[in-house]
PDB file of N, CA and C in Angstrom:
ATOM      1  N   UNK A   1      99.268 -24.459 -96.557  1.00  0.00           N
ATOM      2  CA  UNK A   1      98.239 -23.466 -96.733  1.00  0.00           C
ATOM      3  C   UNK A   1      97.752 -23.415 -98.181  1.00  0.00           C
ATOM      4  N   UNK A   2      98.740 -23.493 -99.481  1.00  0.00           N
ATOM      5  CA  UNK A   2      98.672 -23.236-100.307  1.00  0.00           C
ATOM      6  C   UNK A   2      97.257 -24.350-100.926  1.00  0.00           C
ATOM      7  N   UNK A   3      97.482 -24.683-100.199  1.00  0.00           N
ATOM      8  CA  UNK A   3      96.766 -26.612-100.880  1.00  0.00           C
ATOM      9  C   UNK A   3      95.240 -26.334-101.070  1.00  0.00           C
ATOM     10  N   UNK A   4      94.916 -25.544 -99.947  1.00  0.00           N
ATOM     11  CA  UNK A   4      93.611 -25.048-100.319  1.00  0.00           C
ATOM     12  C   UNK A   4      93.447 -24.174-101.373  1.00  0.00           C
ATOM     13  N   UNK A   5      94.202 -23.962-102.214  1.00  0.00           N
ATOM     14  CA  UNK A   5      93.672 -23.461-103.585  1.00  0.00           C
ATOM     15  C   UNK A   5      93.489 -23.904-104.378  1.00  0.00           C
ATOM     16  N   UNK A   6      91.915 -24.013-104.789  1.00  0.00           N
ATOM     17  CA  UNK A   6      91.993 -25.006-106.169  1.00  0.00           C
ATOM     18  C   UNK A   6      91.977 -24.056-107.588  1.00  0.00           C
ATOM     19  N   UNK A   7      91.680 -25.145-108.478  1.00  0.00           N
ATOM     20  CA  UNK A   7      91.974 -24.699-109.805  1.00  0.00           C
ATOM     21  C   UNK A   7      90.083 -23.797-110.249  1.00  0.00           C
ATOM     22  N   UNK A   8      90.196 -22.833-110.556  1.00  0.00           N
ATOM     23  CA  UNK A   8      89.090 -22.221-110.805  1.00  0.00           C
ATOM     24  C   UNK A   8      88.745 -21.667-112.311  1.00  0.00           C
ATOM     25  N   UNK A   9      89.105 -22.705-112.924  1.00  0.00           N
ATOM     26  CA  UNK A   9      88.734 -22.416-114.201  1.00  0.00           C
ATOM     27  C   UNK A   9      88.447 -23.626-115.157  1.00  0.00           C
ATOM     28  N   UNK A  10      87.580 -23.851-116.013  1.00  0.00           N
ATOM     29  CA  UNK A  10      86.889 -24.820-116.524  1.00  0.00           C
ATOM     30  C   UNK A  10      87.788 -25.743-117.374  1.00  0.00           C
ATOM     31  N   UNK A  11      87.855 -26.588-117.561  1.00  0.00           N
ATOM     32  CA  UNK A  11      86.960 -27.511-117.111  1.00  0.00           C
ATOM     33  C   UNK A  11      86.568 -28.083-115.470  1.00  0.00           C
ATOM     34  N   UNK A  12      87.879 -27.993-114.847  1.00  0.00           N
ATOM     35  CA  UNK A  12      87.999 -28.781-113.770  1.00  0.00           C
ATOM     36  C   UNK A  12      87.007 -27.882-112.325  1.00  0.00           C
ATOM     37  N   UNK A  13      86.972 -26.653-112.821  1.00  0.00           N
ATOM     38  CA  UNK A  13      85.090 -25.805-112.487  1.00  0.00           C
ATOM     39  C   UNK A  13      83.956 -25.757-112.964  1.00  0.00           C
ATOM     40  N   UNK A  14      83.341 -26.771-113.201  1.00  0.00           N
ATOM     41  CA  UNK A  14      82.136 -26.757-113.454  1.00  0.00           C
ATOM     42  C   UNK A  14      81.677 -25.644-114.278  1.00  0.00           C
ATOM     43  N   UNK A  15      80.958 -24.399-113.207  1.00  0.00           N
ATOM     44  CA  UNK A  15      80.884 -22.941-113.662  1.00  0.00           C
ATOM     45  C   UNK A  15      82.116 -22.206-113.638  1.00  0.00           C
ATOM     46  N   UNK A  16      81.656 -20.898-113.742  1.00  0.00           N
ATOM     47  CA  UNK A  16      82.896 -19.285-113.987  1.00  0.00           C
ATOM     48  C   UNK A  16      82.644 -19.385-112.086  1.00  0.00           C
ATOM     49  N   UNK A  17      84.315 -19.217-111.942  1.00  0.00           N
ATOM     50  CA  UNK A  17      84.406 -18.790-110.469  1.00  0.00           C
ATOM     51  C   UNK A  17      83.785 -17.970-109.968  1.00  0.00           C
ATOM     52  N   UNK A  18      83.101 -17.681-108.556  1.00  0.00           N
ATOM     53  CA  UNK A  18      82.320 -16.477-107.961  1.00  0.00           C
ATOM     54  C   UNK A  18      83.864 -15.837-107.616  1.00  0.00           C
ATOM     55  N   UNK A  19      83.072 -14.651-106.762  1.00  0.00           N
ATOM     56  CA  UNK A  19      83.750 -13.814-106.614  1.00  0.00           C
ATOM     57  C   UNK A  19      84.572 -14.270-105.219  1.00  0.00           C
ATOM     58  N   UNK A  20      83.546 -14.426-104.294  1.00  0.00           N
ATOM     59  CA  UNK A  20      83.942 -15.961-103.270  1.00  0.00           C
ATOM     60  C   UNK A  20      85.160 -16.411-103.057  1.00  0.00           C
ATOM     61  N   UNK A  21      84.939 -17.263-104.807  1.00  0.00           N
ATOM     62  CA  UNK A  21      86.240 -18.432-104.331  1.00  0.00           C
ATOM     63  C   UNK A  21      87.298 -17.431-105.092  1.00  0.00           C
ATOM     64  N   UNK A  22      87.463 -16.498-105.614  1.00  0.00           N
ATOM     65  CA  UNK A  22      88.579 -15.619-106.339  1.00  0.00           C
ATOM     66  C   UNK A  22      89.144 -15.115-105.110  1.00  0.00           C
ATOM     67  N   UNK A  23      88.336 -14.333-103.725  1.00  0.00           N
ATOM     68  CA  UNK A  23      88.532 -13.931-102.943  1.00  0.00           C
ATOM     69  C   UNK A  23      89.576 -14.813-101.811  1.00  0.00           C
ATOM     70  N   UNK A  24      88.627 -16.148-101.686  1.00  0.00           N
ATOM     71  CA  UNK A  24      89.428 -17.147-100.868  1.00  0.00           C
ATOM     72  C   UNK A  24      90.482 -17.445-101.359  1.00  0.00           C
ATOM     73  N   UNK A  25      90.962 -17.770-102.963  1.00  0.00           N
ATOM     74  CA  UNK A  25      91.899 -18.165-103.544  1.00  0.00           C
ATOM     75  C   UNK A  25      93.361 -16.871-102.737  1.00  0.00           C
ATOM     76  N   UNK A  26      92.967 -15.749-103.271  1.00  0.00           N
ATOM     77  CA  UNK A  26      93.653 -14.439-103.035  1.00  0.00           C
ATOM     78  C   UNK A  26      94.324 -14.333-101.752  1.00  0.00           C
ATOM     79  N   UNK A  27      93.080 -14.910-100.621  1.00  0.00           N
ATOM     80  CA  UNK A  27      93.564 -14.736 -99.538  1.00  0.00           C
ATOM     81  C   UNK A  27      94.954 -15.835 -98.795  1.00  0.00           C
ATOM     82  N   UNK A  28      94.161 -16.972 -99.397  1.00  0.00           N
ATOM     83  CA  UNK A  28      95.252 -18.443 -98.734  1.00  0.00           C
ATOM     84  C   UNK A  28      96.536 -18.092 -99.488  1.00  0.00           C
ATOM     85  N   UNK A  29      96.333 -17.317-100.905  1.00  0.00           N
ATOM     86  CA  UNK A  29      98.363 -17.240-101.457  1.00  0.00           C
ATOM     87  C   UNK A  29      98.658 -15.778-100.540  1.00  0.00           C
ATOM     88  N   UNK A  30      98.302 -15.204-100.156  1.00  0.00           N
ATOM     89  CA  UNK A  30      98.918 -13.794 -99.632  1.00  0.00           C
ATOM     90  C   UNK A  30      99.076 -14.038 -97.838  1.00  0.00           C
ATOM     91  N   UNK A  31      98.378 -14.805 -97.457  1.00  0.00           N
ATOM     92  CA  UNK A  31      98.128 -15.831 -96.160  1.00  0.00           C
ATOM     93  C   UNK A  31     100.189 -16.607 -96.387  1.00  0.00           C
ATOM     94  N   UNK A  32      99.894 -16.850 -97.175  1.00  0.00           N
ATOM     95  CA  UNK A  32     101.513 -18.137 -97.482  1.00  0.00           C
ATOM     96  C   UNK A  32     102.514 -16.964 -98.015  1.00  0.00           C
ATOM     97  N   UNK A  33     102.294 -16.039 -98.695  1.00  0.00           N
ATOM     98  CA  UNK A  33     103.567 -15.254 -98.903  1.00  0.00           C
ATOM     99  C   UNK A  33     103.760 -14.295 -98.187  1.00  0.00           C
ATOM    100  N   UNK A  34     102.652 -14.010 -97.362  1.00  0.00           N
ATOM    101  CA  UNK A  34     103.388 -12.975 -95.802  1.00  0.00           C
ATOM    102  C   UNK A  34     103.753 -14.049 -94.972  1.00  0.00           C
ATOM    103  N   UNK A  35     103.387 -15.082 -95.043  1.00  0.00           N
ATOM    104  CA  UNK A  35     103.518 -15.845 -93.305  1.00  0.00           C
ATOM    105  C   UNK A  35     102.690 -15.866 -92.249  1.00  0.00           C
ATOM    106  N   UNK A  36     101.495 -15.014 -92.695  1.00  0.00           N
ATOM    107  CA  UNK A  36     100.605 -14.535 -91.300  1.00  0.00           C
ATOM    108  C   UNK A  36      98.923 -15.293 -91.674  1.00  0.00           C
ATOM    109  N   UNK A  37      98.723 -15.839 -90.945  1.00  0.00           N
ATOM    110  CA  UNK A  37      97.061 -16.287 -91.090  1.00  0.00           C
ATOM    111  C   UNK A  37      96.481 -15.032 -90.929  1.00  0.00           C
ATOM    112  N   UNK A  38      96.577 -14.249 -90.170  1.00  0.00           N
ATOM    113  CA  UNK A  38      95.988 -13.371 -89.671  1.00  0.00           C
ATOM    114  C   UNK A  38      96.706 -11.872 -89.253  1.00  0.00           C
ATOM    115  N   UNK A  39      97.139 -10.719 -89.959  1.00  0.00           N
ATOM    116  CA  UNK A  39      97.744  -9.515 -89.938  1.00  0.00           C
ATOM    117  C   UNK A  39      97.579  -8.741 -88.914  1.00  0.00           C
ATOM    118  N   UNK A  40      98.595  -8.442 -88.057  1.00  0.00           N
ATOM    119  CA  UNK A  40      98.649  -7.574 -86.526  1.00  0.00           C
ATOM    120  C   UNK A  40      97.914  -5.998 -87.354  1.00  0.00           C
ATOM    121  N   UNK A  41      97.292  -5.126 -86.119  1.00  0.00           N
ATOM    122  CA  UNK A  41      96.366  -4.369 -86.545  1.00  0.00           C
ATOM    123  C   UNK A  41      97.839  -3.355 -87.476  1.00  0.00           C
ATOM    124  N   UNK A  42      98.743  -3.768 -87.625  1.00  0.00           N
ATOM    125  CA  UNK A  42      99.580  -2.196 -88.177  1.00  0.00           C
ATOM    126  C   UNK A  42      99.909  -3.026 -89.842  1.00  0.00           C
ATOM    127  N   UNK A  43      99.651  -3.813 -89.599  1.00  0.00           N
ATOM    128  CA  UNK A  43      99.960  -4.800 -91.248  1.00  0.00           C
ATOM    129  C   UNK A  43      98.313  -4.725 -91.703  1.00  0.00           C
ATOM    130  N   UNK A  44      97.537  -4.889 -91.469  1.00  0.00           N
ATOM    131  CA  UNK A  44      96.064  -5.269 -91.803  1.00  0.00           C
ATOM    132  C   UNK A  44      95.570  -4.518 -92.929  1.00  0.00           C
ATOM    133  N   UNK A  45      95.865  -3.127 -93.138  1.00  0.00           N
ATOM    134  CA  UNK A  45      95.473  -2.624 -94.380  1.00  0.00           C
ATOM    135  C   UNK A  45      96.084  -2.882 -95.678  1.00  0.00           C
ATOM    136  N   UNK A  46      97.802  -2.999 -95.933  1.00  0.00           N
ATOM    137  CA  UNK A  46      98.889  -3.308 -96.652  1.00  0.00           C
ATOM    138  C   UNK A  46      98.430  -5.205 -97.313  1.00  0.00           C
ATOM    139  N   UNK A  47      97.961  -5.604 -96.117  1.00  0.00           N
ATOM    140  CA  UNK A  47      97.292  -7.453 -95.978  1.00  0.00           C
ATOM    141  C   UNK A  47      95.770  -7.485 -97.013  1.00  0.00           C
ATOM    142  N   UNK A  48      94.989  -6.380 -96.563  1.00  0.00           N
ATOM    143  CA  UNK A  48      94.019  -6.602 -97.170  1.00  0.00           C
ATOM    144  C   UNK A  48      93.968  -5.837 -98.700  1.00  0.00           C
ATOM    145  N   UNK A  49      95.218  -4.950 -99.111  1.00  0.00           N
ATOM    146  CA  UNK A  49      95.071  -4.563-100.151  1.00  0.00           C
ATOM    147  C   UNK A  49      95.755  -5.333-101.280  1.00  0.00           C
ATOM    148  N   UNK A  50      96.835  -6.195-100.655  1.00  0.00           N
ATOM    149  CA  UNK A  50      97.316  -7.147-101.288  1.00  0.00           C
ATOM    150  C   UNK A  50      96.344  -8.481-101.620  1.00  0.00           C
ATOM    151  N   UNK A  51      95.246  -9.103-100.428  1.00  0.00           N
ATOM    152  CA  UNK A  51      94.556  -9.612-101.211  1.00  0.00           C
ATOM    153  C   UNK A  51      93.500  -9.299-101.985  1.00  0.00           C
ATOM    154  N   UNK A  52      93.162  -7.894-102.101  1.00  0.00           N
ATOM    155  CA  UNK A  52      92.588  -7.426-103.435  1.00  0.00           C
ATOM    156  C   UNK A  52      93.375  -7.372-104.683  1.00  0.00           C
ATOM    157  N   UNK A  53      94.199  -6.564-104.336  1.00  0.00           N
ATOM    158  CA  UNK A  53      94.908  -6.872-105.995  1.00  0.00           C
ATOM    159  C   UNK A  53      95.045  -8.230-106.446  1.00  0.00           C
ATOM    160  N   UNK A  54      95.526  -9.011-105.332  1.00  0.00           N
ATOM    161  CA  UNK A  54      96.224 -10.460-106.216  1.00  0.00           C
ATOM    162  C   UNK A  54      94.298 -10.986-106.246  1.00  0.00           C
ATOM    163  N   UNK A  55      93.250 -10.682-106.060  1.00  0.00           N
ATOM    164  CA  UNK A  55      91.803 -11.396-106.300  1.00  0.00           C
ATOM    165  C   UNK A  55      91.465 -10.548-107.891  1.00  0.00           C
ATOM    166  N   UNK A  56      92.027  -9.391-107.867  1.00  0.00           N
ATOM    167  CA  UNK A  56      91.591  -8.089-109.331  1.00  0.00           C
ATOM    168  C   UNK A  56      92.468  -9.245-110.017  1.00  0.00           C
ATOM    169  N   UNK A  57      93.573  -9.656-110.104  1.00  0.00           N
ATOM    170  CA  UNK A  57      94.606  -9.670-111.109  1.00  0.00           C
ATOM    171  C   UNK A  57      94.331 -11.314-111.717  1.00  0.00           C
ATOM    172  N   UNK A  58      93.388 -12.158-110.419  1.00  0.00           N
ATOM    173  CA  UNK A  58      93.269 -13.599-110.682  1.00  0.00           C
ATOM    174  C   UNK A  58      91.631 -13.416-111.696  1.00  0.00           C
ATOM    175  N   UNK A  59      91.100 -12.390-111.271  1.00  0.00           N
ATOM    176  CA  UNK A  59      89.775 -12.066-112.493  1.00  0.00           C
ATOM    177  C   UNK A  59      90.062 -11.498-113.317  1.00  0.00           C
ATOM    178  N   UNK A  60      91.165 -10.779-113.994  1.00  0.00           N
ATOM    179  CA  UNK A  60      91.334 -10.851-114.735  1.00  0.00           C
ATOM    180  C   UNK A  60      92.454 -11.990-115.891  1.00  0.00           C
ATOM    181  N   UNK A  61      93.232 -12.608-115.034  1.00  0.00           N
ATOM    182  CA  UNK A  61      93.614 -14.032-115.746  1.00  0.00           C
ATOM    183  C   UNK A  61      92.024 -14.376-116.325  1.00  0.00           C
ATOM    184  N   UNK A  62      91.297 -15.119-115.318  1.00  0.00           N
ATOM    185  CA  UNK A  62      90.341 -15.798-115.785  1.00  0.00           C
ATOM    186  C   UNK A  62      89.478 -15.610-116.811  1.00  0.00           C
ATOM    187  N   UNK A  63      89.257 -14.311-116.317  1.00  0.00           N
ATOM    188  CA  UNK A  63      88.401 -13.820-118.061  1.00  0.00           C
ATOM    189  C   UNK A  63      89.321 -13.533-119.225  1.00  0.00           C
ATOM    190  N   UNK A  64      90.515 -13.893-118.900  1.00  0.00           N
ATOM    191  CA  UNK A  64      91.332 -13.832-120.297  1.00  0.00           C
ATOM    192  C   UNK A  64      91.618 -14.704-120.871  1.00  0.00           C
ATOM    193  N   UNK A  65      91.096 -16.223-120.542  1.00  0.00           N
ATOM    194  CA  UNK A  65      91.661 -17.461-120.846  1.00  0.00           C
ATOM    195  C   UNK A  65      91.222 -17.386-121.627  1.00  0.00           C
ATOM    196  N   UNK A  66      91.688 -18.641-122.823  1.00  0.00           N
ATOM    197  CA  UNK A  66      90.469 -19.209-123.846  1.00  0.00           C
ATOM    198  C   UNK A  66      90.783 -20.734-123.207  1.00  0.00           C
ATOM    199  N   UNK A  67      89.685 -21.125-122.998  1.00  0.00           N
ATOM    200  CA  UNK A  67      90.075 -22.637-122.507  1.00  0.00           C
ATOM    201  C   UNK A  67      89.593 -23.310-123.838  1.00  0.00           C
ATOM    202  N   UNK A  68      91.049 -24.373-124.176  1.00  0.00           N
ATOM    203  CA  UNK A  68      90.470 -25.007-125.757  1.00  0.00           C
ATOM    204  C   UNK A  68      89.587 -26.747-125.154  1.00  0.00           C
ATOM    205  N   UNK A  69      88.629 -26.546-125.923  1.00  0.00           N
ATOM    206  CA  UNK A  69      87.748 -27.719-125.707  1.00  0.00           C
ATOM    207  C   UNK A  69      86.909 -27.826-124.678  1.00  0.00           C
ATOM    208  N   UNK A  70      86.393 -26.551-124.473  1.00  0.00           N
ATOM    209  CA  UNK A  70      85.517 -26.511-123.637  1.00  0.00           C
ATOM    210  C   UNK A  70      84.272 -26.110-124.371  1.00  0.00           C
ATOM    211  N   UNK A  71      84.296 -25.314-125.395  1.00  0.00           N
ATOM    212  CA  UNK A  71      82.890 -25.300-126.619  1.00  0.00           C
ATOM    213  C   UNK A  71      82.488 -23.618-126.218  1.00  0.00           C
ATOM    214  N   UNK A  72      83.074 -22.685-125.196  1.00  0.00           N
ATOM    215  CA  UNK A  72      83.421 -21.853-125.250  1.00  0.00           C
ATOM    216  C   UNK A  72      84.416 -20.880-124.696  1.00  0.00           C
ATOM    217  N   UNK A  73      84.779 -19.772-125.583  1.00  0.00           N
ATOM    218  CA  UNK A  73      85.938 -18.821-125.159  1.00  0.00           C
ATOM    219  C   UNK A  73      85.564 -18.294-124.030  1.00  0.00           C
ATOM    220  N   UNK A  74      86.089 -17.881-123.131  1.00  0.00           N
ATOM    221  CA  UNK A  74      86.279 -16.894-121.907  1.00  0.00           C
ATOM    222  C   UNK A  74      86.824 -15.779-122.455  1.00  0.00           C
ATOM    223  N   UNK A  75      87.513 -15.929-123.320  1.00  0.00           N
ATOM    224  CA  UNK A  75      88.586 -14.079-123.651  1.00  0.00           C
ATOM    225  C   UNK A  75      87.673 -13.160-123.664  1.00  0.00           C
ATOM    226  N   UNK A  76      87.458 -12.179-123.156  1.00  0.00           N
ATOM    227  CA  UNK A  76      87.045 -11.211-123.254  1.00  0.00           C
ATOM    228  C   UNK A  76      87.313  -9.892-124.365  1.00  0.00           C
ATOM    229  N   UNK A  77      88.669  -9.837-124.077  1.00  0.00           N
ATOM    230  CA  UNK A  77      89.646  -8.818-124.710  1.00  0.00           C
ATOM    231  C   UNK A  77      89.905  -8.751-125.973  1.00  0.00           C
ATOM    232  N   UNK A  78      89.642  -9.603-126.783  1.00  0.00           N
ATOM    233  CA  UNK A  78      89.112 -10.082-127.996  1.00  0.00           C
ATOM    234  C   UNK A  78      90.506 -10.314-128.782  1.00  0.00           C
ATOM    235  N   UNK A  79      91.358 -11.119-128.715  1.00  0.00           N
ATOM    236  CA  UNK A  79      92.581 -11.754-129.290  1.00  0.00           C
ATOM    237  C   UNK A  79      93.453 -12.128-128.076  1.00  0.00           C
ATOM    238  N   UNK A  80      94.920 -11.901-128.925  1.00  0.00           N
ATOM    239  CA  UNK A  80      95.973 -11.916-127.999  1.00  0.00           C
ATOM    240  C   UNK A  80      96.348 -10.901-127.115  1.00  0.00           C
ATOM    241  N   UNK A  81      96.639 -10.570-125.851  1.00  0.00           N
ATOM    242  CA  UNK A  81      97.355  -9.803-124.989  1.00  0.00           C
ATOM    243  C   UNK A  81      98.793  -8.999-125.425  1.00  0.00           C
ATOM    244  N   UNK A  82      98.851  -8.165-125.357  1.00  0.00           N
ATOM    245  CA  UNK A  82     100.208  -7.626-125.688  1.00  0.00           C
ATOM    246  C   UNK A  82     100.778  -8.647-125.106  1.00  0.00           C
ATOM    247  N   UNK A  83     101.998  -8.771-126.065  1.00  0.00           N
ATOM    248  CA  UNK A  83     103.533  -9.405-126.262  1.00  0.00           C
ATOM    249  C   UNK A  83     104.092  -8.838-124.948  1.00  0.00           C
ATOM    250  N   UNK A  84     104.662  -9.599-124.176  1.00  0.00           N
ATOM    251  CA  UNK A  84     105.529  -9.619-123.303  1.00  0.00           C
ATOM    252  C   UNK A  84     107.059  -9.085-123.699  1.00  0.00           C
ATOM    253  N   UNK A  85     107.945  -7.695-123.357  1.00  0.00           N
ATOM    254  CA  UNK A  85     108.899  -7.790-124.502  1.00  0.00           C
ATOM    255  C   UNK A  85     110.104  -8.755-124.049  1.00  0.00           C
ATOM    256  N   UNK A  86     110.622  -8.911-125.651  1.00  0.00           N
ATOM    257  CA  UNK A  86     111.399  -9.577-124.811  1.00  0.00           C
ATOM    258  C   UNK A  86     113.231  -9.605-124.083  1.00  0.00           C
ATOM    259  N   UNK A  87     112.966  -8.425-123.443  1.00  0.00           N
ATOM    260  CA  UNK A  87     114.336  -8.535-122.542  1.00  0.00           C
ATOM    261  C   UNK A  87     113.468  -8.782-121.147  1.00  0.00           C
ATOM    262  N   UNK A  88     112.376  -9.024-121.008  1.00  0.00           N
ATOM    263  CA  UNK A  88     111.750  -9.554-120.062  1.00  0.00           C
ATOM    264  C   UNK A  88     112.117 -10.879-119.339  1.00  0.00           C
ATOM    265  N   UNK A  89     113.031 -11.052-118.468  1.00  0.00           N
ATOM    266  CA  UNK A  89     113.244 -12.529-117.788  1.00  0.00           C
ATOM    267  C   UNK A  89     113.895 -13.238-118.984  1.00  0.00           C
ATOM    268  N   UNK A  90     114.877 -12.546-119.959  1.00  0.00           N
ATOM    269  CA  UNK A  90     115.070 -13.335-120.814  1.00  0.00           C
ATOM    270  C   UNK A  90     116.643 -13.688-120.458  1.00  0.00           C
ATOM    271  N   UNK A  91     117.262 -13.197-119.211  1.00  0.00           N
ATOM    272  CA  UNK A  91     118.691 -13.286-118.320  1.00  0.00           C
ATOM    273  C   UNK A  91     119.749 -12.562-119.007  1.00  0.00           C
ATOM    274  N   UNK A  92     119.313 -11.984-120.564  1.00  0.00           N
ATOM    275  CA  UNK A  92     120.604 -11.270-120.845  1.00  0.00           C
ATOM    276  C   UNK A  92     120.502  -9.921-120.362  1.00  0.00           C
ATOM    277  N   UNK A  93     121.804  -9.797-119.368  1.00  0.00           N
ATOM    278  CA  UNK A  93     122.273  -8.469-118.966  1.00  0.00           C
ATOM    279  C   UNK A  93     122.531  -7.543-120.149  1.00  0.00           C
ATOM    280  N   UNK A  94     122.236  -6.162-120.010  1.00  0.00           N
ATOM    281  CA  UNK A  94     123.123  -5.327-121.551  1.00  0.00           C
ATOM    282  C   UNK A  94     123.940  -4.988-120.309  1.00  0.00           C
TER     283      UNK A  94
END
């Protein structure tokens, strides 16, 4: 399933992704991490709010990139992103 997602960000996109393919992208990974092509009517709202967020969260990756050597920035946000801290995934237990 996953395979149908391509890469949506430049160079290897031409243009800035539509909203479209952010949407389709959203749907085929949340499609592969429930298991369901298609959500029974009692999953369907929980299904479709998950592929909104994960489509909000892939527009905002994208407009946060700076892709180098492309001749222009995408960042929006105007620098770096807050620092990740770090006891974040860093495996030490306290």
């Amino acid at each position: 399933m996953c395979r149908s997602i391509k890469t949506l960000r430049p160079p290897v996109l031409p243009e800035e992704a539509t909203e479209d393919d952010i949407h389709a992208a959203a749907l085929q990974y949340v499609r592969k991490v429930s298991g369901f092509r298609a959500p029974a009517a009692h999953n369907r709202e929980v299904f479709e709010r998950a592929v909104a967020e994960v489509a909000g969260a892939t527009r905002r990756l994208l407009d946060g990139l700076e892709v180098r050597g492309s001749g222009t920035a995408r960042r929006s946000g105007g620098g770096r992103p807050d620092a990740v801290p770090a006891a974040v995934g860093s495996g030490d237990a306290a």
